[in-house]
Protein backbone atom coordinates (compact mmCIF):
# COMPACT_ATOMS: atom_id res chain seq x y z
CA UNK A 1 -84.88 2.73 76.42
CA UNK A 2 -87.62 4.75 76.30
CA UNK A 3 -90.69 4.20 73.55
CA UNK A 4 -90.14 7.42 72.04
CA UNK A 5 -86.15 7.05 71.65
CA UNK A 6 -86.65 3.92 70.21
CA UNK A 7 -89.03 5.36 68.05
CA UNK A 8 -86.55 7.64 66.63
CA UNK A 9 -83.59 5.02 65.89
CA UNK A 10 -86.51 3.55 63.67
CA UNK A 11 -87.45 6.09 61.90
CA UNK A 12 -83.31 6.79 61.55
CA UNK A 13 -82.64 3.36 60.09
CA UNK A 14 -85.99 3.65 57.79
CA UNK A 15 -84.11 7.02 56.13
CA UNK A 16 -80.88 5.42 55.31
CA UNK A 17 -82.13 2.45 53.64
CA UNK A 18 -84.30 4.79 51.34
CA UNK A 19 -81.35 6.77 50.48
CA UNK A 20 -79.53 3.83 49.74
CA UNK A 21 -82.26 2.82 47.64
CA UNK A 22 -82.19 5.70 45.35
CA UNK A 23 -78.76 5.63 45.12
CA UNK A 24 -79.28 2.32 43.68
CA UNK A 25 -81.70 3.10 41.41
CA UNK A 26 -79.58 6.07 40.05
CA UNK A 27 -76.38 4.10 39.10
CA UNK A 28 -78.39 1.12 37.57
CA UNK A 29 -80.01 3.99 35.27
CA UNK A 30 -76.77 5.36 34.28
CA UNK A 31 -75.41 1.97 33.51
CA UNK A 32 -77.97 1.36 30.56
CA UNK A 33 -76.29 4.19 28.47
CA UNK A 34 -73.56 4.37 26.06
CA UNK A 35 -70.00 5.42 27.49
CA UNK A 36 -67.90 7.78 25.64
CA UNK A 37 -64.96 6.30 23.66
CA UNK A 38 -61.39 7.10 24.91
CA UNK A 39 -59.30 8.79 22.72
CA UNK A 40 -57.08 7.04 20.19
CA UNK A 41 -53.23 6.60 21.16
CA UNK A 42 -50.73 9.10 19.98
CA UNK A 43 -48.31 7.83 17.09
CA UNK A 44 -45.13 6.40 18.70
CA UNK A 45 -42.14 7.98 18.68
CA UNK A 46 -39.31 6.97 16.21
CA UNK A 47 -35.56 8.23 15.52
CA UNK A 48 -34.93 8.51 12.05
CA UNK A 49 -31.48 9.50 9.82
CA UNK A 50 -31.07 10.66 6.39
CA UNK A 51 -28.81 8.09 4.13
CA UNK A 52 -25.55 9.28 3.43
CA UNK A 53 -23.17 8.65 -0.06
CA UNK A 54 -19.90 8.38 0.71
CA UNK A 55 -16.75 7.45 -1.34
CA UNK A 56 -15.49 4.33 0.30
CA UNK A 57 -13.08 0.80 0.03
CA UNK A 58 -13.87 -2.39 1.00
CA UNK A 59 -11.59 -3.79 3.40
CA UNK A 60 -10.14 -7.56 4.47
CA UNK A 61 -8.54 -7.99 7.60
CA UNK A 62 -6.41 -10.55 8.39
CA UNK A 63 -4.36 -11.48 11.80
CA UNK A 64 -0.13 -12.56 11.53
CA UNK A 65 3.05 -12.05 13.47
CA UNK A 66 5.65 -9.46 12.62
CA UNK A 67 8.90 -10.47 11.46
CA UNK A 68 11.79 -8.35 11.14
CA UNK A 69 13.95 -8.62 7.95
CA UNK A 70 17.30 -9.13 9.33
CA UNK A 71 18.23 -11.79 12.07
CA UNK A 72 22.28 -11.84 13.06
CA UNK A 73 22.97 -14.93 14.92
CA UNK A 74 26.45 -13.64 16.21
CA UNK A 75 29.03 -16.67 17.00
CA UNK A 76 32.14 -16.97 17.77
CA UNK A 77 34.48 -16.79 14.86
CA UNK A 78 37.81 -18.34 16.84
CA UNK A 79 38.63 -19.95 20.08
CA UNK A 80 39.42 -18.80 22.71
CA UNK A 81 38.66 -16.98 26.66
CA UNK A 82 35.94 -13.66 26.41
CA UNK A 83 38.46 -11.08 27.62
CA UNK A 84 35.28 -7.95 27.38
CA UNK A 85 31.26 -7.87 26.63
CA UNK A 86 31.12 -4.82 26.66
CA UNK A 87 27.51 -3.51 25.26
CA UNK A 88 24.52 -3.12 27.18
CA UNK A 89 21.92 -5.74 26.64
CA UNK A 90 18.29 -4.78 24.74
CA UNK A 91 19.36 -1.76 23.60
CA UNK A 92 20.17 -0.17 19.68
CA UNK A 93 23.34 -1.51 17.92
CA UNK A 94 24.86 -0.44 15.13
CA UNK A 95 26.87 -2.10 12.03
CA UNK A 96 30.62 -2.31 13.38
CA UNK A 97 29.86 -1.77 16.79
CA UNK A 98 32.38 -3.75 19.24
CA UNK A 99 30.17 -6.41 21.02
CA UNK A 100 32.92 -9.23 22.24
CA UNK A 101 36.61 -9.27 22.53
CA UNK A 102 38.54 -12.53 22.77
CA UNK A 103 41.79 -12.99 23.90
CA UNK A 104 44.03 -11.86 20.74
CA UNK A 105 47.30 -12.84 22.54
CA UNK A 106 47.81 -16.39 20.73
CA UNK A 107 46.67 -14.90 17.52
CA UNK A 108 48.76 -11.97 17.51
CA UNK A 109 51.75 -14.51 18.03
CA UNK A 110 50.52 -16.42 15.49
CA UNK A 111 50.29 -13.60 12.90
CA UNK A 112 53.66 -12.77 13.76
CA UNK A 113 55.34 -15.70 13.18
CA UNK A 114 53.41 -15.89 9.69
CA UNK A 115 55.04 -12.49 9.00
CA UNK A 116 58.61 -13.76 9.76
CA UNK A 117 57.82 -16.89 7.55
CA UNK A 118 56.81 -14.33 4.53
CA UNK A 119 59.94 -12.55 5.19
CA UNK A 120 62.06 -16.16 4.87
CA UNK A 121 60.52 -17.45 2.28
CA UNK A 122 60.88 -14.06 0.52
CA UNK A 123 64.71 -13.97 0.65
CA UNK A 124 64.64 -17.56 -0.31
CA UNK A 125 63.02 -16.28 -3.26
CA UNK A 126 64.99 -13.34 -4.16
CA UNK A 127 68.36 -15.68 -3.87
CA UNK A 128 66.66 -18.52 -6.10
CA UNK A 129 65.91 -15.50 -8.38
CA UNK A 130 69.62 -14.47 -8.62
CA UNK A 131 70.91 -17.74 -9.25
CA UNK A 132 67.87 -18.35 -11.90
CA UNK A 133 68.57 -14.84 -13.96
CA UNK A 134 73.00 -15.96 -13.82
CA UNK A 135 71.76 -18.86 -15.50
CA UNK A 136 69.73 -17.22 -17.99
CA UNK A 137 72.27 -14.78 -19.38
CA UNK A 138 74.48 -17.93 -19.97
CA UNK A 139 72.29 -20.21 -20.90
CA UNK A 140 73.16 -21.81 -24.63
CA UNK A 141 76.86 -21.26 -24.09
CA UNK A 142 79.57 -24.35 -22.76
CA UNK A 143 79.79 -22.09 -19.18
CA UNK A 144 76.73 -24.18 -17.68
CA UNK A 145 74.54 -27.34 -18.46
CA UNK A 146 70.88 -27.36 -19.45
CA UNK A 147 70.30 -29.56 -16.52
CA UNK A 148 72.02 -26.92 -14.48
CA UNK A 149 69.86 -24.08 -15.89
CA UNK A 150 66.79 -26.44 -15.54
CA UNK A 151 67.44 -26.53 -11.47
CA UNK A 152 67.88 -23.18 -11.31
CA UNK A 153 64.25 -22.38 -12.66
CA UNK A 154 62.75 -25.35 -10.96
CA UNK A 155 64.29 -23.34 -7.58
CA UNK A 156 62.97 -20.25 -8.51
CA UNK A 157 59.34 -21.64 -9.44
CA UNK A 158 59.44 -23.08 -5.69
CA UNK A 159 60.50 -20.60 -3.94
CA UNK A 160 57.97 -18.21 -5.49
CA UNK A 161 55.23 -20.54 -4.61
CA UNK A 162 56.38 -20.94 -1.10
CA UNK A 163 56.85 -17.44 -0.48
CA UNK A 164 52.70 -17.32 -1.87
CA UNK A 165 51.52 -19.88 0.30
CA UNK A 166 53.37 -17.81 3.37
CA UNK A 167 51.56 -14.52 2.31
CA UNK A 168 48.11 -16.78 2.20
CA UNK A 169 48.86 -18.00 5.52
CA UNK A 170 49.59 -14.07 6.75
CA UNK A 171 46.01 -13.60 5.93
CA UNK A 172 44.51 -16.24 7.99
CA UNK A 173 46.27 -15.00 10.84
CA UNK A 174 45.47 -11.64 10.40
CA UNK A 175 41.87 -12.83 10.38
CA UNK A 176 42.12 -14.52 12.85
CA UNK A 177 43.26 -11.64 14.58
CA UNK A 178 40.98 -9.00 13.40
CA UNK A 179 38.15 -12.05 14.61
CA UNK A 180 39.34 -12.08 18.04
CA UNK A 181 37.03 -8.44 18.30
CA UNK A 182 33.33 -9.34 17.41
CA UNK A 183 31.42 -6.32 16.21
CA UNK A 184 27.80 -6.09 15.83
CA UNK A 185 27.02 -7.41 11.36
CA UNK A 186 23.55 -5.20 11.41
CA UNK A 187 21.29 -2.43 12.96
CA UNK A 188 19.33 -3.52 15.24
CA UNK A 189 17.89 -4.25 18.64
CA UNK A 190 20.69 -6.67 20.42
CA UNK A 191 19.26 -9.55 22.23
CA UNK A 192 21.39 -10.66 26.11
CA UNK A 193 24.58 -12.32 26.50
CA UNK A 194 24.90 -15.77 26.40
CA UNK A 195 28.34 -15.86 27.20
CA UNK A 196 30.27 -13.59 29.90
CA UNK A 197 33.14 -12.39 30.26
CA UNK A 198 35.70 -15.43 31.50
CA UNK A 199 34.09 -18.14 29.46
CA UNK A 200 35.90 -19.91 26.76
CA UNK A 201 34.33 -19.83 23.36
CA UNK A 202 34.68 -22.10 20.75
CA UNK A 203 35.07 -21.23 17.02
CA UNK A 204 35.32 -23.80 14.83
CA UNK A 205 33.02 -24.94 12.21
CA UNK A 206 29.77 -26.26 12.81
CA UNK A 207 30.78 -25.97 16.59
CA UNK A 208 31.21 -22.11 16.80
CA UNK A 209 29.83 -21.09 20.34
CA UNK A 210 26.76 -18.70 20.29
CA UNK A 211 27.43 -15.30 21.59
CA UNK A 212 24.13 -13.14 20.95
CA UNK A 213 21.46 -12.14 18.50
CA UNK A 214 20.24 -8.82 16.57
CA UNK A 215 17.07 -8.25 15.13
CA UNK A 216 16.52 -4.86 12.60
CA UNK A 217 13.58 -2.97 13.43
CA UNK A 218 13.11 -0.30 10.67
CA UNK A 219 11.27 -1.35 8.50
CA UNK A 220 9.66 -4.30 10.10
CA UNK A 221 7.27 -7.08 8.22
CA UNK A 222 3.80 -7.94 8.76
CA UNK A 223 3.47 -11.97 7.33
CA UNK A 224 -0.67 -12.69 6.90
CA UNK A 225 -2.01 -15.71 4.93
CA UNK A 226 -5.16 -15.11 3.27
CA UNK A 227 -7.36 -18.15 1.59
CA UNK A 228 -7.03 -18.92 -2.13
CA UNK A 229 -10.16 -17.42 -3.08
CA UNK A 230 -9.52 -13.64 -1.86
CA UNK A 231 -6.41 -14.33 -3.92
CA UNK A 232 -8.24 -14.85 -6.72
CA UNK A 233 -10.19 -11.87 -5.67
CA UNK A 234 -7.58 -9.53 -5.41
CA UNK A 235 -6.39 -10.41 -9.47
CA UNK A 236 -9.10 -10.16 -10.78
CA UNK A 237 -9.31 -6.24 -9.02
CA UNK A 238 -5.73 -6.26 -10.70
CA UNK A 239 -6.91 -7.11 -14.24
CA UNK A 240 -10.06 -4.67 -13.99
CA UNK A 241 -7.18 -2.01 -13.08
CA UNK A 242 -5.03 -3.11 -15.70
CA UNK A 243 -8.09 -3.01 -17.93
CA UNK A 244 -8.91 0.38 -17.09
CA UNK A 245 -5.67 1.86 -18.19
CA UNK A 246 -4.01 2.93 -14.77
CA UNK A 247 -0.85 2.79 -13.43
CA UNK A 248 -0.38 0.18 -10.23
CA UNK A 249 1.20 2.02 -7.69
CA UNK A 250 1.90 0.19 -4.06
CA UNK A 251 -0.83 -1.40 -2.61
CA UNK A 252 -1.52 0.16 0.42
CA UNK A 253 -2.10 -1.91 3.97
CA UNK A 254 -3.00 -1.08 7.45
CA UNK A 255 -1.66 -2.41 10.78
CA UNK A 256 -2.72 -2.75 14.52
CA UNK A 257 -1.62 -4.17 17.73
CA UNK A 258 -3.83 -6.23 20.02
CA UNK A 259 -3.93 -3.11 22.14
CA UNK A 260 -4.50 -0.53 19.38
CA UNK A 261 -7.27 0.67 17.46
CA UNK A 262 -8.13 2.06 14.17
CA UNK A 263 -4.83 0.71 12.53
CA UNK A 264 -2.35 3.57 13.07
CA UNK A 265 0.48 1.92 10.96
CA UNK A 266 0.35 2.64 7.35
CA UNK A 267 2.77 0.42 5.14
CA UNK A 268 2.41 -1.38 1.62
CA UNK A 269 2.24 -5.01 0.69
CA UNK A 270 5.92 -5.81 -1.26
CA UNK A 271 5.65 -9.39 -1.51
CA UNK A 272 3.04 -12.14 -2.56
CA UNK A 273 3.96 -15.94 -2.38
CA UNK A 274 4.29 -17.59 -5.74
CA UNK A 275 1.90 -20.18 -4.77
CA UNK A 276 -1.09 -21.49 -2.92
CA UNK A 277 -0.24 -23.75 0.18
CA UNK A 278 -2.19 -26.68 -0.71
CA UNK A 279 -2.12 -28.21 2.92
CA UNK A 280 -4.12 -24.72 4.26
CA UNK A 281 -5.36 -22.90 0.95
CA UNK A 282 -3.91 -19.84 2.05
CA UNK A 283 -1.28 -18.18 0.53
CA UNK A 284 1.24 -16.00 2.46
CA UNK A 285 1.11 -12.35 1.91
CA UNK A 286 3.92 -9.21 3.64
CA UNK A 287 3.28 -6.17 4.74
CA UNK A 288 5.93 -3.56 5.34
CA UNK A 289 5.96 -0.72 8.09
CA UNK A 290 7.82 2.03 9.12
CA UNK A 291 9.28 1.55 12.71
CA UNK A 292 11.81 4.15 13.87
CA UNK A 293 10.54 4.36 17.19
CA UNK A 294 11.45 0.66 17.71
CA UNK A 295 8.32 -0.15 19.47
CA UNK A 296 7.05 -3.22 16.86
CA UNK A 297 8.78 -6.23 17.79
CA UNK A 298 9.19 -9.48 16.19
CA UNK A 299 6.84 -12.13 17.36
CA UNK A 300 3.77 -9.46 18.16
CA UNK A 301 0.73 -10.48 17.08
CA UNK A 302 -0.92 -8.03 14.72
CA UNK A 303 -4.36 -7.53 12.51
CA UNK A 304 -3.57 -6.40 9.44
CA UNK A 305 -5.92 -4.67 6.52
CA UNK A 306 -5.56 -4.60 2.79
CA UNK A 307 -8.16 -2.76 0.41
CA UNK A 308 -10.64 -5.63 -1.19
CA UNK A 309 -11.98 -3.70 -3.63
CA UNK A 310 -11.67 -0.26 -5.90
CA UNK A 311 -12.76 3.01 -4.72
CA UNK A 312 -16.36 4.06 -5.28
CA UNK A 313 -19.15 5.73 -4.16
CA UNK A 314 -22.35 4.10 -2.04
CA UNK A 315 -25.38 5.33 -0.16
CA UNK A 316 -24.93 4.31 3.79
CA UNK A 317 -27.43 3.78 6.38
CA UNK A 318 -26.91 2.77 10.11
CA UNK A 319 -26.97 -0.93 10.17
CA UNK A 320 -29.25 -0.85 13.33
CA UNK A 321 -31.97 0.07 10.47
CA UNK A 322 -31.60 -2.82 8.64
CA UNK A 323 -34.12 -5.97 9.68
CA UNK A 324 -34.64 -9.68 8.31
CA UNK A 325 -37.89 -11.04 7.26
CA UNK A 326 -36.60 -14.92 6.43
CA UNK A 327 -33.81 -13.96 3.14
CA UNK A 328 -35.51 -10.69 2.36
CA UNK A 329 -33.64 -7.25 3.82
CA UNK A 330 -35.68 -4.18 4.19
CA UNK A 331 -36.15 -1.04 6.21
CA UNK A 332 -38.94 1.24 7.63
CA UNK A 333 -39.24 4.41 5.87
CA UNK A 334 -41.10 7.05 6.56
CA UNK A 335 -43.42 9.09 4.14
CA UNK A 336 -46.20 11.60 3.38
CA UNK A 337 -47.79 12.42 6.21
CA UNK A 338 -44.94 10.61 8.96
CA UNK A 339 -46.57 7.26 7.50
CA UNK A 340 -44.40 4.38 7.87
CA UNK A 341 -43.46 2.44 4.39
CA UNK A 342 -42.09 -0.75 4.36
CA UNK A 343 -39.07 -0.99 1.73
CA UNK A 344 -37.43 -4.21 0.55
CA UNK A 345 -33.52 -3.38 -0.16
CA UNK A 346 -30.79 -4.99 -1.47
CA UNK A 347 -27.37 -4.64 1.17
CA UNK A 348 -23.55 -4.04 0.19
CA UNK A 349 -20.34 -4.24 2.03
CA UNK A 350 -20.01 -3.30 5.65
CA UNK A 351 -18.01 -0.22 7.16
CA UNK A 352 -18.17 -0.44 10.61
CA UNK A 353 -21.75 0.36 11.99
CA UNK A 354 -22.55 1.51 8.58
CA UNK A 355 -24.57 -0.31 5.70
CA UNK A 356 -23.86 -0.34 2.26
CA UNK A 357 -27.33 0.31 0.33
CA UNK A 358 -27.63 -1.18 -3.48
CA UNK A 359 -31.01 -0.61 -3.96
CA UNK A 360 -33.99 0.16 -2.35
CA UNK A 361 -33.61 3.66 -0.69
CA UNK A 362 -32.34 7.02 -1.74
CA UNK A 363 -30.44 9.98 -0.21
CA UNK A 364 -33.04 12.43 1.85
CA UNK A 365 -35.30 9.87 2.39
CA UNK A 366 -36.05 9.35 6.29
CA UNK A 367 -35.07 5.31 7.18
CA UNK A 368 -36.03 4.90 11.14
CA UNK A 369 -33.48 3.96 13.08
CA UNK A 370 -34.72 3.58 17.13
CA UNK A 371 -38.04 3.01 17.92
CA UNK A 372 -38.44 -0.04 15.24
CA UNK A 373 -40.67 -2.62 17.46
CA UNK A 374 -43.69 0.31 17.83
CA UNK A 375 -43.29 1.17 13.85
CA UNK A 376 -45.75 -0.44 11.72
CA UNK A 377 -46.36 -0.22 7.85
CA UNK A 378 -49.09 2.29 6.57
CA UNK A 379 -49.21 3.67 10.40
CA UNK A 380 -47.99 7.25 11.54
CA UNK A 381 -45.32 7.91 13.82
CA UNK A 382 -43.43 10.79 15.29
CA UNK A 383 -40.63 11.10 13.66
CA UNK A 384 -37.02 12.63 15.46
CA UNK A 385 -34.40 13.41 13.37
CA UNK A 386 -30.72 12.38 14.63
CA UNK A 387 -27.60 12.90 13.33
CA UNK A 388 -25.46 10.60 11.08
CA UNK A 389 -23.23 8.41 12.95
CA UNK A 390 -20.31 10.32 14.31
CA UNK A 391 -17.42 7.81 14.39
CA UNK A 392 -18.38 7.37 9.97
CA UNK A 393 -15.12 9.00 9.67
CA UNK A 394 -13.04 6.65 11.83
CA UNK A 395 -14.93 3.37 10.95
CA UNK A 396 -13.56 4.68 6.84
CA UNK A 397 -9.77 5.53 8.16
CA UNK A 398 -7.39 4.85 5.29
CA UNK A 399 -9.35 6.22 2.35
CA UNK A 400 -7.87 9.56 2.33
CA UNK A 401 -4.24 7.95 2.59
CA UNK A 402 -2.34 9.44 -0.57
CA UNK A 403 -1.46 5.40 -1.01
CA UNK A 404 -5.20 5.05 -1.06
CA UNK A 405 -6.44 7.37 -3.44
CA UNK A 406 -4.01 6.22 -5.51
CA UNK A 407 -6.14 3.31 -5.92
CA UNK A 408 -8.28 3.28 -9.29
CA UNK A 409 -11.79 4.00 -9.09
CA UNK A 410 -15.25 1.92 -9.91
CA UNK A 411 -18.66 1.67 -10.55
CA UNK A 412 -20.24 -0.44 -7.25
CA UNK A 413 -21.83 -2.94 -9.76
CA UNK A 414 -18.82 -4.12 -10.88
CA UNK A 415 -17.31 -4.81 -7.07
CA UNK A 416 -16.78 -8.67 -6.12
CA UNK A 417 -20.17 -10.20 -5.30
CA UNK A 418 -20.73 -10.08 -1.36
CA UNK A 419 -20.39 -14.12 -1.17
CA UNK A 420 -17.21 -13.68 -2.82
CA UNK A 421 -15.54 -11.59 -0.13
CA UNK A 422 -12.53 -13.42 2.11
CA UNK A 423 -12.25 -12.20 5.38
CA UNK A 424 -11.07 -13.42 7.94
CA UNK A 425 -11.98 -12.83 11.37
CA UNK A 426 -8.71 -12.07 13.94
CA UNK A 427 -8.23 -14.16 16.60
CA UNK A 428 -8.25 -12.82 20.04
């Protein structure tokens, strides 16, 4: 390399590390001065919902089997071989329908030779009558004895009493006879055949064979125990009606399947136990339901709900709104200027995703909903309006039932206490 190229890659090098230098010094300058500060957050965004007063009834649910009123065990009423079974099994029967017939052969033989007995011990009769009313006319004279006249009636007595006990024995056999064709006792769903055609049967007592079963369907019962103390519940709601002067109509109750919802069947409670079990606590309680469909069978399992208090009227709230701080209840409310207020309140009942409200809010105010964890007391927020729950309807089913608002009405404060409520959850 040449001295005056290397002269030049100097004097390069030299230029670079002064502009470096300056750069330096420029930033280290800078760095000794007060930043800007960054701009404060935004308020967080929040959902909020207006309370809502409703009209509504607290409700118990309970879980039991359905029952149906009337149970025929049909059984054979006389011996003898299954000559037809003619009825098809599972299906609708009605009162008088023919089910079984057993061979009537003997029987009809049998009520036969009853008849022909009736007719011989008739004639005896009528004969020992005859002789009985000769005697009678000459009875007191010297033509016969009183012995004589004694026999005669004696005869007479006899053969009225036999000809009696052959018309009693008609009747058995034409019983027996009219048994021989087994026809269905009730209405009702007919269960399979336990005996076939070709099979003898037997019929006498305490040994009569089992031929099938029939189970009535409309109306069908609802059988729930509830504990003593919603018992003692549900009177005193009957003496605080009684109290206020109205009449008790039918207390109204509402059914579902394990694979329903909402409790479509409507049906009244028509029977309370007349006392407390005192092996469980519970006392047993029926509901009854119209089934003409035939679809509710016995032995279903079935959650069933029966109003726990009066009607009245109640401010509701989402439930999501409510939160726990140790035993105290309260919401986040917000105020003047989208501020958020902390409010300490004072719950009711339950109604689905809904919130009964004693004290502590009123209607219009705005209670947050969504968006709790970034709300903080006496800090703004950006409040979004949403609508009231849409299923509030639904989750209230029953309380425009005319059975229902038949029910007397109440002031809230004098509803049970919540710790006094019975309810018991169903089993799944």
């Amino acid at each position: 390399m040449s001295g005056r190229r290397k002269l030049a890659w100097r004097t390069s090098l030299a230029a670079v590390a002064v502009t470096l230098t300056i750069a330096l010094a420029v930033s280290l300058v800078a760095g000794c001065g007060h930043p800007a500060a960054p701009p404060p957050p935004p308020p967080p965004p929040v959902s909020i919902t207006r309370p809502m007063e409703k009209e509504v009834i607290e409700w118990d649910e309970y879980t039991g089997t359905l029952q149906s009123p009337e149970t025929a065990t049909v059984a054979a009423r006389v011996s003898g071989f299954v000559e037809k079974a003619d009825f098809k099994e599972g299906t609708i029967v009605h009162a008088g329908d023919l089910l079984f017939i057993i061979d009537p052969r003997p029987y009809q033989a049998d009520l036969d030779n009853k008849i022909a007995a009736v007719a011989q011990a008739q004639s005896q009769a009528d004969q020992a009558k005859v002789h009985y009313d000769r005697y009678a006319k000459v009875r007191g004279t010297q033509a016969i004895s009183e012995d004589d006249y004694d026999a005669a009636k004696a005869s007479y007595a006899q053969a009225s009493s036999a000809l009696a006990a052959a018309r009693a024995a008609t009747q058995t056999a034409q019983l027996n006879l009219e048994w021989t064709r087994v026809t269905a006792p009730i209405n009702g769903r007919i269960s399979r055949k336990f005996v076939t055609q070709g099979n003898l049967v037997n019929g006498g007592a305490g040994q009569a064979t089992q031929l099938t079963t029939i189970v009535s369907l409309d109306p069908i019962y609802s059988y729930f125990n509830v504990p003593g103390r919603a018992y003692l519940k549900y009177h005193a709601l009957s003496e605080q009606e009684r109290r206020s002067g109205s009449a008790r109509g039918d207390v109204p109750c509402f059914m579902e399947l394990e694979t329903e919802a909402r409790f479509p069947h409507e049906g009244v409670v028509d029977f309370m136990d007349n006392q407390i079990d005192p092996g469980t606590g519970t006392m047993q309680i029926r509901g009854v339901f119209r089934n003409p469909n035939g679809e509710l069978l016995p032995g279903l399992f079935a959650r069933t709900r029966i109003p726990g208090s009066a009607r009245y009227r109640t401010i509701l709230i989402p439930d999501v709104a409510v939160m726990t701080d140790q035993a105290e209840k309260y919401l986040f409310v917000v105020v003047k200027d989208n501020v958020v207020e902390r409010r300490t309140v004072e719950l009711g009942a339950a109604f689905g995703p809904l919130r009964s409200i004693k004290t502590g809010v009123q209607l219009g105010e705005q209670v947050i909903v969504e968006g709790l964890t970034q709300a903080a007391p006496g800090r703004p927020v950006q409040p979004k309006e949403v609508p009231f729950p849409r299923n509030t309807d639904e989750d209230l089913s029953g309380i425009q039932s005319p059975t229902t608002r038949a029910l007397p009405t109440s002031d809230p404060a004098s509803q049970p206490a919540e710790a006094a409520r019975a309810t018991t959850q169903p089993a799944r």
